[in-house]
N, C-alpha and C. Protein backbone atom coordinates (compact mmCIF):
# COMPACT_ATOMS: atom_id res chain seq x y z
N UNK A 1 21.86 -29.39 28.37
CA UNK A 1 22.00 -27.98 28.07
C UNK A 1 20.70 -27.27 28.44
N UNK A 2 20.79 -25.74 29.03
CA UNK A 2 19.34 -25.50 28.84
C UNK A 2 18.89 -25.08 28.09
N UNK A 3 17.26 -24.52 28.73
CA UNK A 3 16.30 -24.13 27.71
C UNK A 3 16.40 -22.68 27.19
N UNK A 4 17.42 -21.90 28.00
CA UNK A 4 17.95 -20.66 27.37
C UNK A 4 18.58 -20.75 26.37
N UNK A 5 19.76 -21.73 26.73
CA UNK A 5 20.79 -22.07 25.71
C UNK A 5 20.48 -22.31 24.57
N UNK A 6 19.11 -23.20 24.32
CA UNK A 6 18.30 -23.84 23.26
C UNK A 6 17.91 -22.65 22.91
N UNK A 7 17.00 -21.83 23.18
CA UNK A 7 16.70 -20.84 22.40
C UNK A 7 17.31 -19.99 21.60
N UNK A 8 18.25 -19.29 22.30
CA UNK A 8 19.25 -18.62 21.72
C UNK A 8 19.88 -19.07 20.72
N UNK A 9 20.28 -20.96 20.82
CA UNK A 9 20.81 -21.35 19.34
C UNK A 9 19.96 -21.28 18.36
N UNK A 10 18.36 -21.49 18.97
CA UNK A 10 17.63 -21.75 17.76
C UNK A 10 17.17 -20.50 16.75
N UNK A 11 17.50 -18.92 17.95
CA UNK A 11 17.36 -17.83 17.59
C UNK A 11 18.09 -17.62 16.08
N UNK A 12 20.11 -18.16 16.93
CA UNK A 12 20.68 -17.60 15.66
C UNK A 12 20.86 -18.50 14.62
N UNK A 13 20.22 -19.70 14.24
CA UNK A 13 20.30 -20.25 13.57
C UNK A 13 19.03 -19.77 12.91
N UNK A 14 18.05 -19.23 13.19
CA UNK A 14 16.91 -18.74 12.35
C UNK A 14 17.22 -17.25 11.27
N UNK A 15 18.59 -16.65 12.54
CA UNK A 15 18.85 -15.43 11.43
C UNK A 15 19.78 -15.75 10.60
N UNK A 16 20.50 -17.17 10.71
CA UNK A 16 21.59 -16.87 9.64
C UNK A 16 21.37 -18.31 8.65
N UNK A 17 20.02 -19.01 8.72
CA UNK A 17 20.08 -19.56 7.82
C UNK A 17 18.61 -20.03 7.37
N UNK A 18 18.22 -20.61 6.34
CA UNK A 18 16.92 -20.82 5.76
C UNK A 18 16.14 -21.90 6.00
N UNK A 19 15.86 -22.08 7.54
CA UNK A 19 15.08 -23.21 7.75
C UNK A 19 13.37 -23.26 7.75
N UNK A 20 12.94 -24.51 6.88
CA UNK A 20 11.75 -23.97 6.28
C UNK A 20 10.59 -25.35 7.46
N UNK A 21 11.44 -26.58 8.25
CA UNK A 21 10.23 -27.17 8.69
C UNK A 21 11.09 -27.57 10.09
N UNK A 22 10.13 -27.92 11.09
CA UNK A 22 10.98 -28.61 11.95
C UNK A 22 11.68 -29.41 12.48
N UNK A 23 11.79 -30.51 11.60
CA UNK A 23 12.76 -31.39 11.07
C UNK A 23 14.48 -31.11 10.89
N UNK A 24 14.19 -29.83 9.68
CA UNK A 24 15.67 -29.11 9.49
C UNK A 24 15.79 -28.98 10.58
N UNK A 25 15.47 -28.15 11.40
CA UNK A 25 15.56 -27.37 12.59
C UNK A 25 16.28 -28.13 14.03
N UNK A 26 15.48 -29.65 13.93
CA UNK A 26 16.20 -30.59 14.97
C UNK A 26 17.52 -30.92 14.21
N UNK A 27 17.86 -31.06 13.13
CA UNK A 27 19.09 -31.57 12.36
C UNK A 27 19.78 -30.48 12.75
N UNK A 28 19.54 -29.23 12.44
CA UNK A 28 20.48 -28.00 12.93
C UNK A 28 21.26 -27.83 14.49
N UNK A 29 19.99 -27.98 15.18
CA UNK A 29 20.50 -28.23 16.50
C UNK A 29 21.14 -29.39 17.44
N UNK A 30 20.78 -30.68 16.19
CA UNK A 30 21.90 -31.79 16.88
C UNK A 30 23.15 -31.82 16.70
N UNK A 31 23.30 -30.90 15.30
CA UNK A 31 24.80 -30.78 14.75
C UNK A 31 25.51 -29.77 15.71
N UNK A 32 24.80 -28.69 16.21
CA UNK A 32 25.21 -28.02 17.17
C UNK A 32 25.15 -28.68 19.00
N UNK A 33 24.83 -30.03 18.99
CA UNK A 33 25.12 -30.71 20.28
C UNK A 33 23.85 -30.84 21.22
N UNK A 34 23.18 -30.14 20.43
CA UNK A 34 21.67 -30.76 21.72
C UNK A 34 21.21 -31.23 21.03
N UNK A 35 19.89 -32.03 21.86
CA UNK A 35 19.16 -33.32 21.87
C UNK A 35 18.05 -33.53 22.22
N UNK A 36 17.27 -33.10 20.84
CA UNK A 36 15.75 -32.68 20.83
C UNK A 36 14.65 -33.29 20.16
N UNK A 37 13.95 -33.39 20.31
CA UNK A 37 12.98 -34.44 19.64
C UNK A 37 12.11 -32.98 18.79
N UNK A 38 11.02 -33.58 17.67
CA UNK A 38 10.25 -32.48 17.32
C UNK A 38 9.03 -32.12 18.08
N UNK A 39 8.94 -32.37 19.09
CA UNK A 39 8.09 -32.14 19.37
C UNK A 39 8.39 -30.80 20.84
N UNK A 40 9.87 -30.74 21.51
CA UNK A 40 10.52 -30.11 22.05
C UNK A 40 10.43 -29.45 21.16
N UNK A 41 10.96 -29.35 19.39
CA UNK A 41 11.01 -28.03 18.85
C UNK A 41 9.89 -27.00 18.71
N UNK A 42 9.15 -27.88 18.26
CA UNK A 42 6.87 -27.28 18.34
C UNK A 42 7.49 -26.43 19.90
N UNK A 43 7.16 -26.88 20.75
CA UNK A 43 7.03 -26.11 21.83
C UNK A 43 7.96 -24.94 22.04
N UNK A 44 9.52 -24.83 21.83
CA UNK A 44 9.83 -23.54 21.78
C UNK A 44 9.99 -22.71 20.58
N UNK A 45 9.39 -23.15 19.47
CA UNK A 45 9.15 -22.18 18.18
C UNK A 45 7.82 -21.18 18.59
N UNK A 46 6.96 -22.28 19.67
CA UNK A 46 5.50 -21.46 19.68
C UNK A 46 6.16 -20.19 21.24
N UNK A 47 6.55 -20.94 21.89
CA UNK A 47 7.43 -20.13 23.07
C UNK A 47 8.23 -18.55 22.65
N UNK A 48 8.77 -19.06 21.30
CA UNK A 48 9.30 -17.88 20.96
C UNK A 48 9.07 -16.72 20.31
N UNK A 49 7.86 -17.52 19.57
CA UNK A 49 6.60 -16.61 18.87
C UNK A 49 7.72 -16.58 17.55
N UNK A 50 7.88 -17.67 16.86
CA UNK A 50 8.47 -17.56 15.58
C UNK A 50 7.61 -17.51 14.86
N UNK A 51 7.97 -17.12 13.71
CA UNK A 51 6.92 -16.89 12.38
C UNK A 51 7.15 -17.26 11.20
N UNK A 52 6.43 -17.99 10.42
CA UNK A 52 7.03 -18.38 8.84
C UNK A 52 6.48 -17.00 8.30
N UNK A 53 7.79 -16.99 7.36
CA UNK A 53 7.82 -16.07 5.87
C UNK A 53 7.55 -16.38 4.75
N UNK A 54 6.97 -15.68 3.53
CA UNK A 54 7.22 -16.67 2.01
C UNK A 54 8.98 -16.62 1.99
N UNK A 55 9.01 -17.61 0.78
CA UNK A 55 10.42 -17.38 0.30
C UNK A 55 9.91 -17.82 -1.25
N UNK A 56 10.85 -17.46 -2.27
CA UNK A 56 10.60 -18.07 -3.75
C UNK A 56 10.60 -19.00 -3.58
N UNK A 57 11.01 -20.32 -3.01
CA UNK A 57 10.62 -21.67 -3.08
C UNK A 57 9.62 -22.43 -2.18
N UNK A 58 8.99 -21.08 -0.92
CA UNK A 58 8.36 -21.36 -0.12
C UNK A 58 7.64 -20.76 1.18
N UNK A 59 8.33 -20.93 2.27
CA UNK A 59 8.39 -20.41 3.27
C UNK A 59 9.52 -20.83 4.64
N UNK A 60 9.62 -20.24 5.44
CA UNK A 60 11.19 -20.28 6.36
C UNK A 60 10.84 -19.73 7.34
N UNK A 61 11.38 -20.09 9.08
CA UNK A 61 10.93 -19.64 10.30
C UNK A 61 11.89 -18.24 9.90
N UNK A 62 11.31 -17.52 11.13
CA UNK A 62 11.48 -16.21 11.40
C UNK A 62 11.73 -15.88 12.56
N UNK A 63 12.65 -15.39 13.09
CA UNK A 63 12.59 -15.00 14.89
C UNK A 63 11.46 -13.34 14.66
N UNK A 64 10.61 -12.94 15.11
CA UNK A 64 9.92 -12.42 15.21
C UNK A 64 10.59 -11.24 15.55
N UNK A 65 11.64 -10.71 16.69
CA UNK A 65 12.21 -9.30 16.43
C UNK A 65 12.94 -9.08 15.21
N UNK A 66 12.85 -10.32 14.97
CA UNK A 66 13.98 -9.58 13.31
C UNK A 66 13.26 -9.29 12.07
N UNK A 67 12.49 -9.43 12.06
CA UNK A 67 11.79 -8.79 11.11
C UNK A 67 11.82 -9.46 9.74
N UNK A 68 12.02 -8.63 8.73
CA UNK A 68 12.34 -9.24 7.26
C UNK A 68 13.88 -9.38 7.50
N UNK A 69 14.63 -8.78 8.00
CA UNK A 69 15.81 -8.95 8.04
C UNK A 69 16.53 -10.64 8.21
N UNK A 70 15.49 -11.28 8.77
CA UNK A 70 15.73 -12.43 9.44
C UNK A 70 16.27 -13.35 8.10
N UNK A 71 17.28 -14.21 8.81
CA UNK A 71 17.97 -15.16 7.15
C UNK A 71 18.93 -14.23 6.65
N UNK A 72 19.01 -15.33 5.46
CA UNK A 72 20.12 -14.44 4.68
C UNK A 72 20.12 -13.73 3.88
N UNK A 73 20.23 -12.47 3.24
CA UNK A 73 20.40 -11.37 2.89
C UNK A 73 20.25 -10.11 3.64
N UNK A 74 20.35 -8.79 3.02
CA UNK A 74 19.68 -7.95 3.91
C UNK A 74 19.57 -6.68 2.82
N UNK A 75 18.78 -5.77 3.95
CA UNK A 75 18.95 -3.87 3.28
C UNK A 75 17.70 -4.52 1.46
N UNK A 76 18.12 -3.87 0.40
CA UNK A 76 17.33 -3.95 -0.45
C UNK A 76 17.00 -5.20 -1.15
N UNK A 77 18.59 -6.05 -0.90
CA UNK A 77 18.23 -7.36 -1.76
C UNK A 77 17.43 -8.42 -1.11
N UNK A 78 17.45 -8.16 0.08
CA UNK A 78 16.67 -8.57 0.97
C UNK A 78 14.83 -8.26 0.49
N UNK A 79 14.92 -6.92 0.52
CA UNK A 79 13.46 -6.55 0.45
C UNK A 79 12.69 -6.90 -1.02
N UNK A 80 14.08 -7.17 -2.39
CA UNK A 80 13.53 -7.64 -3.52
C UNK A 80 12.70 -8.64 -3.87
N UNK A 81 13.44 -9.71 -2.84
CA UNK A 81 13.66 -11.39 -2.72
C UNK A 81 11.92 -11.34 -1.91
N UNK A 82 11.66 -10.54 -0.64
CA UNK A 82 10.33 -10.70 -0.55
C UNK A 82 9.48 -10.28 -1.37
N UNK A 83 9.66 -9.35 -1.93
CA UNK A 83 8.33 -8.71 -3.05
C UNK A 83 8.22 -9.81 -3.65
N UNK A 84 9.56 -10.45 -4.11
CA UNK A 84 9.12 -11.75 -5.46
C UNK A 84 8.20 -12.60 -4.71
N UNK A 85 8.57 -12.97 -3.70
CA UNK A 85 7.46 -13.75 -2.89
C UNK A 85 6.55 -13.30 -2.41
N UNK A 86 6.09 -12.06 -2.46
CA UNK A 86 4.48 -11.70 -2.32
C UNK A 86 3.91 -11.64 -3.39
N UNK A 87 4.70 -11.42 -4.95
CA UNK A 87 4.18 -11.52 -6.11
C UNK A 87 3.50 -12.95 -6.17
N UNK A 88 4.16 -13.71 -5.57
CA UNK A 88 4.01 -15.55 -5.85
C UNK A 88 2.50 -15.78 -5.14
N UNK A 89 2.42 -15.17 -4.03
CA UNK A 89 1.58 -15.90 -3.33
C UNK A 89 0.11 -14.76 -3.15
N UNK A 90 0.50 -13.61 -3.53
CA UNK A 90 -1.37 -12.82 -3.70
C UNK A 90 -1.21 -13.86 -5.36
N UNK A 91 -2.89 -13.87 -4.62
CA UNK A 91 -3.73 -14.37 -6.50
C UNK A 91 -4.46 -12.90 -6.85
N UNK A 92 -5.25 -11.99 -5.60
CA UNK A 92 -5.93 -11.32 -6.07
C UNK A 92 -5.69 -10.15 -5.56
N UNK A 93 -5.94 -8.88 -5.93
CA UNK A 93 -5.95 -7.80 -4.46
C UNK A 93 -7.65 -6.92 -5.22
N UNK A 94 -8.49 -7.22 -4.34
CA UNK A 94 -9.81 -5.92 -4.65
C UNK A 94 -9.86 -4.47 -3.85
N UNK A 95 -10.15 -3.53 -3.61
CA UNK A 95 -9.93 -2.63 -3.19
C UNK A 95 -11.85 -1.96 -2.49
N UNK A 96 -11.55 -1.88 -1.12
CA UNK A 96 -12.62 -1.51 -0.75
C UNK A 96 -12.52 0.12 -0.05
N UNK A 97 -13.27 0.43 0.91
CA UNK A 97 -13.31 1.77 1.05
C UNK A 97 -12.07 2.36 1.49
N UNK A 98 -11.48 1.91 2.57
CA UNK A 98 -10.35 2.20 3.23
C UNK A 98 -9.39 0.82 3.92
N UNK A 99 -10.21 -0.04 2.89
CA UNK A 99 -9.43 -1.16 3.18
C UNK A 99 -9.13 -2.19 1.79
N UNK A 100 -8.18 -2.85 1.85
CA UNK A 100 -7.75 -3.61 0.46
C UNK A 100 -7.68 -5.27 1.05
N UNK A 101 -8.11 -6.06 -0.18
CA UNK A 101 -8.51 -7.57 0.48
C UNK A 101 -7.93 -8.10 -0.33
N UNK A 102 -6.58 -8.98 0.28
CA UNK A 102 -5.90 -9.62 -0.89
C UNK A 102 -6.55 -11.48 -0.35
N UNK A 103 -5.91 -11.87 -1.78
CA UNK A 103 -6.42 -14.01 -1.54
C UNK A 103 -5.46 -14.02 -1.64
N UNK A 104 -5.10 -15.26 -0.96
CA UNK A 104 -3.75 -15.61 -1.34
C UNK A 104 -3.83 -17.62 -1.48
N UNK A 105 -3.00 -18.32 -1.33
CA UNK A 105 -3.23 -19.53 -1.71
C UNK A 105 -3.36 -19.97 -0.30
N UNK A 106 -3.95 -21.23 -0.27
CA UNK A 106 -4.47 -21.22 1.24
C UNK A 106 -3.57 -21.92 2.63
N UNK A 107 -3.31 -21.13 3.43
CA UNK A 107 -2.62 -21.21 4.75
C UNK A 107 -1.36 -19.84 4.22
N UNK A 108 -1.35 -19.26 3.23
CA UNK A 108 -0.28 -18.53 2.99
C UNK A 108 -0.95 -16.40 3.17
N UNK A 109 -1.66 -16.53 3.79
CA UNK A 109 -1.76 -15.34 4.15
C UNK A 109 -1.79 -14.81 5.62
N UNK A 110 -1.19 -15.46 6.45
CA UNK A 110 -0.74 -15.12 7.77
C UNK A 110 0.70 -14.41 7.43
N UNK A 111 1.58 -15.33 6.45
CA UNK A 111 3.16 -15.05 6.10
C UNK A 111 3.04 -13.80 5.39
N UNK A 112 2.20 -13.75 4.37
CA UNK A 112 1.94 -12.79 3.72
C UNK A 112 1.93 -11.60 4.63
N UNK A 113 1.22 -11.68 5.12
CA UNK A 113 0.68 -10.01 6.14
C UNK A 113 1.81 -9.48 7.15
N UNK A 114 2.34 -10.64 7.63
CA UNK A 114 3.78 -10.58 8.20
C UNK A 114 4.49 -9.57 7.52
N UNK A 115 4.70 -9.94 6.39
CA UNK A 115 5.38 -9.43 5.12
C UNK A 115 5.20 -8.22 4.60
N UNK A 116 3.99 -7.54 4.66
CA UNK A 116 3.54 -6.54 4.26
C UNK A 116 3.63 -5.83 5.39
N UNK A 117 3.55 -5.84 7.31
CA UNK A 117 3.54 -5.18 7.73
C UNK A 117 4.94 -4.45 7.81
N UNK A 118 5.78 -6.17 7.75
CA UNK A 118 7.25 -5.76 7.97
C UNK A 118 7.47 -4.40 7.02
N UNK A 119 7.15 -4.16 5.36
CA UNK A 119 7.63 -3.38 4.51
C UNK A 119 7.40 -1.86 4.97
N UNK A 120 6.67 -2.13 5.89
CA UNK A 120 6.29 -0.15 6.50
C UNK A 120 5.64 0.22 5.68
N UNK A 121 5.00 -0.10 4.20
CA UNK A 121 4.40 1.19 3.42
C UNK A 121 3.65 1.78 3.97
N UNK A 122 4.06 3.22 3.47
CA UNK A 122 3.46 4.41 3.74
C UNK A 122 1.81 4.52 3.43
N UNK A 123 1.00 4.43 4.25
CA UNK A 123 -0.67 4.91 4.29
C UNK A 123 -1.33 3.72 4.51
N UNK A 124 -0.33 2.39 5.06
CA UNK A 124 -1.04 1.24 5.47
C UNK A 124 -0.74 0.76 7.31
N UNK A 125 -2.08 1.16 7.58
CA UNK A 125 -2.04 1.24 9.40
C UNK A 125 -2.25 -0.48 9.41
N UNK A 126 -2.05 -1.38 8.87
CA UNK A 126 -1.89 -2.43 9.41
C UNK A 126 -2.90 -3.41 8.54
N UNK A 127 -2.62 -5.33 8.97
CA UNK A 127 -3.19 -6.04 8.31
C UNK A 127 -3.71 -6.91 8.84
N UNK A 128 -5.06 -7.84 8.41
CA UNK A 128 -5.76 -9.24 9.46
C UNK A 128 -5.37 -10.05 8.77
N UNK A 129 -5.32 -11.27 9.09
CA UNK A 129 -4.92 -12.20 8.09
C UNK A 129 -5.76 -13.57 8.51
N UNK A 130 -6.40 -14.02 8.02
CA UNK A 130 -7.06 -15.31 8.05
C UNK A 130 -5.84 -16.62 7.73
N UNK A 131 -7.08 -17.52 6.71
CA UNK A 131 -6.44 -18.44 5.91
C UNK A 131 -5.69 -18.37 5.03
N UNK A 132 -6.53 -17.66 4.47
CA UNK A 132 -6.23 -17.43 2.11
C UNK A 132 -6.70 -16.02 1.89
N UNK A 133 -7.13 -15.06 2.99
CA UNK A 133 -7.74 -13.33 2.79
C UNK A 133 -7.12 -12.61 4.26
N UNK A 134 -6.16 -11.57 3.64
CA UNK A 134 -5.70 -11.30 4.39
C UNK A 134 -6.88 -9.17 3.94
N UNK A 135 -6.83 -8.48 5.56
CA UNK A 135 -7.30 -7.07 4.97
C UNK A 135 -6.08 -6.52 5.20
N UNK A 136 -5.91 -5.12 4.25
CA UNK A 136 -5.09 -4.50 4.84
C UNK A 136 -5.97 -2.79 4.65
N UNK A 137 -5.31 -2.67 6.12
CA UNK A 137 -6.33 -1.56 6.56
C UNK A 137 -5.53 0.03 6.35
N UNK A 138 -5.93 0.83 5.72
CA UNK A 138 -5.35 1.80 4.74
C UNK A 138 -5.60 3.00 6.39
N UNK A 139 -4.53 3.91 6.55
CA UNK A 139 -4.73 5.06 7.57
C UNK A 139 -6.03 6.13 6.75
N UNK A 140 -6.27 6.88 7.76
CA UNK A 140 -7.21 7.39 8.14
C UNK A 140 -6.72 8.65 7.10
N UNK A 141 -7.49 8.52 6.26
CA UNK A 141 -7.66 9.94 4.79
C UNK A 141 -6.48 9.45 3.29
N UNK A 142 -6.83 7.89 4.23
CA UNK A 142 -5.51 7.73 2.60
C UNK A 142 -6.84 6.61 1.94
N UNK A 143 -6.91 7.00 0.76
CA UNK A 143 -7.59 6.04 -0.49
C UNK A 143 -7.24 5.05 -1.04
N UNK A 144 -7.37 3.94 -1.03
CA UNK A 144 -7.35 2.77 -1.90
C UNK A 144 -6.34 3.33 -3.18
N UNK A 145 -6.78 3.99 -4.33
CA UNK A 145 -6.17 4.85 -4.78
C UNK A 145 -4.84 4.77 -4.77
N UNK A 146 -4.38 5.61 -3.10
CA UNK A 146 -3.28 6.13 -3.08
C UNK A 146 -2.13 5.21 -2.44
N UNK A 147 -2.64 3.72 -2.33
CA UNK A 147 -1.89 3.02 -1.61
C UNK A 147 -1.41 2.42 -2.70
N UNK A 148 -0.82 2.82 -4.16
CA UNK A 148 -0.37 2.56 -5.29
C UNK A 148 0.75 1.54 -4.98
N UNK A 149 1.50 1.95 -4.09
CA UNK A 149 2.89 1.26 -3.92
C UNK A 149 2.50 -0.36 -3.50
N UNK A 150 1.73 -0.67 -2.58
CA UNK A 150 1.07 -1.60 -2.28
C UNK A 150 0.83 -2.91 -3.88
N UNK A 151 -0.15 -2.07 -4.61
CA UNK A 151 -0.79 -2.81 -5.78
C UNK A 151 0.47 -2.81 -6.69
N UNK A 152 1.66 -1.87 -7.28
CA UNK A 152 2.77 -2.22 -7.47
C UNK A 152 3.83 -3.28 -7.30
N UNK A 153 3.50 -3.01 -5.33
CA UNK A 153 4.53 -4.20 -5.56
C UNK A 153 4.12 -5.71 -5.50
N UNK A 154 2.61 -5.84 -5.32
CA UNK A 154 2.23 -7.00 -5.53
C UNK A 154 1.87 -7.66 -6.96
N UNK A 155 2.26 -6.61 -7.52
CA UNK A 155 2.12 -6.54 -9.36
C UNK A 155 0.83 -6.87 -9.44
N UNK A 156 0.20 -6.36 -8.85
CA UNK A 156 -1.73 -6.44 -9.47
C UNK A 156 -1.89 -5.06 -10.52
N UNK A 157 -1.14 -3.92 -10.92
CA UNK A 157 -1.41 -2.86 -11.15
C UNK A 157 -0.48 -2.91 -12.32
């Protein structure tokens, strides 16, 4: 089969179900008839620019145009299910001039920032994300302060 074909299954199997390592992922796609080793999977997860998410029990690939949408749920219950999992995984959020510095537990703030960019809030131009400190960088005349929704929904506030 090809390597289009492969992708595309591995696409919609990332939006319609909760695969969290690449293991599942070869099991998914042998049941669907190809014949992949993990190490074929490493190479087109990085090809495709997939992304892990939190989830309440963890974390789960992501096809990267889909956004939070990706998996199963969608619209608000969707967006609940992540807050709970950004509640899980900030430990801290401090607040600096025009920028906010969350910790998170360590290797889990790349998913995190993912997560936060996906949500759109309003007065946050974007996030870095390390290891375990992710910044998030507040637009230009908005205050620490006023990025309330932010510290809300990470329940630091």
């Amino acid at each position: 089969m090809s390597v289009a074909r492969r992708h595309r299954a591995i696409g919609d199997l990332l939006r319609t179900q909760e695969i969290g390592s690449q293991v599942e992922l070869v099991d998914a796609l042998e049941g669907l008839g190809f014949r992949v080793t993990q190490g074929t999977v490493s190479r087109d997860l990085r090809r495709l620019g997939v992304i892990k998410v939190p989830t309440a029990g963890g974390s789960r690939y992501a096809m990267p145009d889909s956004g939070l949408d990706a998996g199963p749920g969608s619209g608000e219950a969707e967006q609940r299910r992540l807050v709970e999992s950004l509640r899980q995984s900030v430990w801290s959020v401090a607040e600096g001039s025009r920028i906010l510095v969350l910790r998170t537990a360590p290797g889990h703030a790349n998913a995190v920032a993912v997560a936060i960019d996906g949500l759109s809030v309003e007065g946050i131009a974007g996030t870095v994300a390390g290891d375990d400190t992710i910044l998030v960088v507040l637009r230009k005349g908005v205050a620490p302060a006023q990025a309330e929704r932010v510290l809300e929904l990470l329940g630091s506030r």
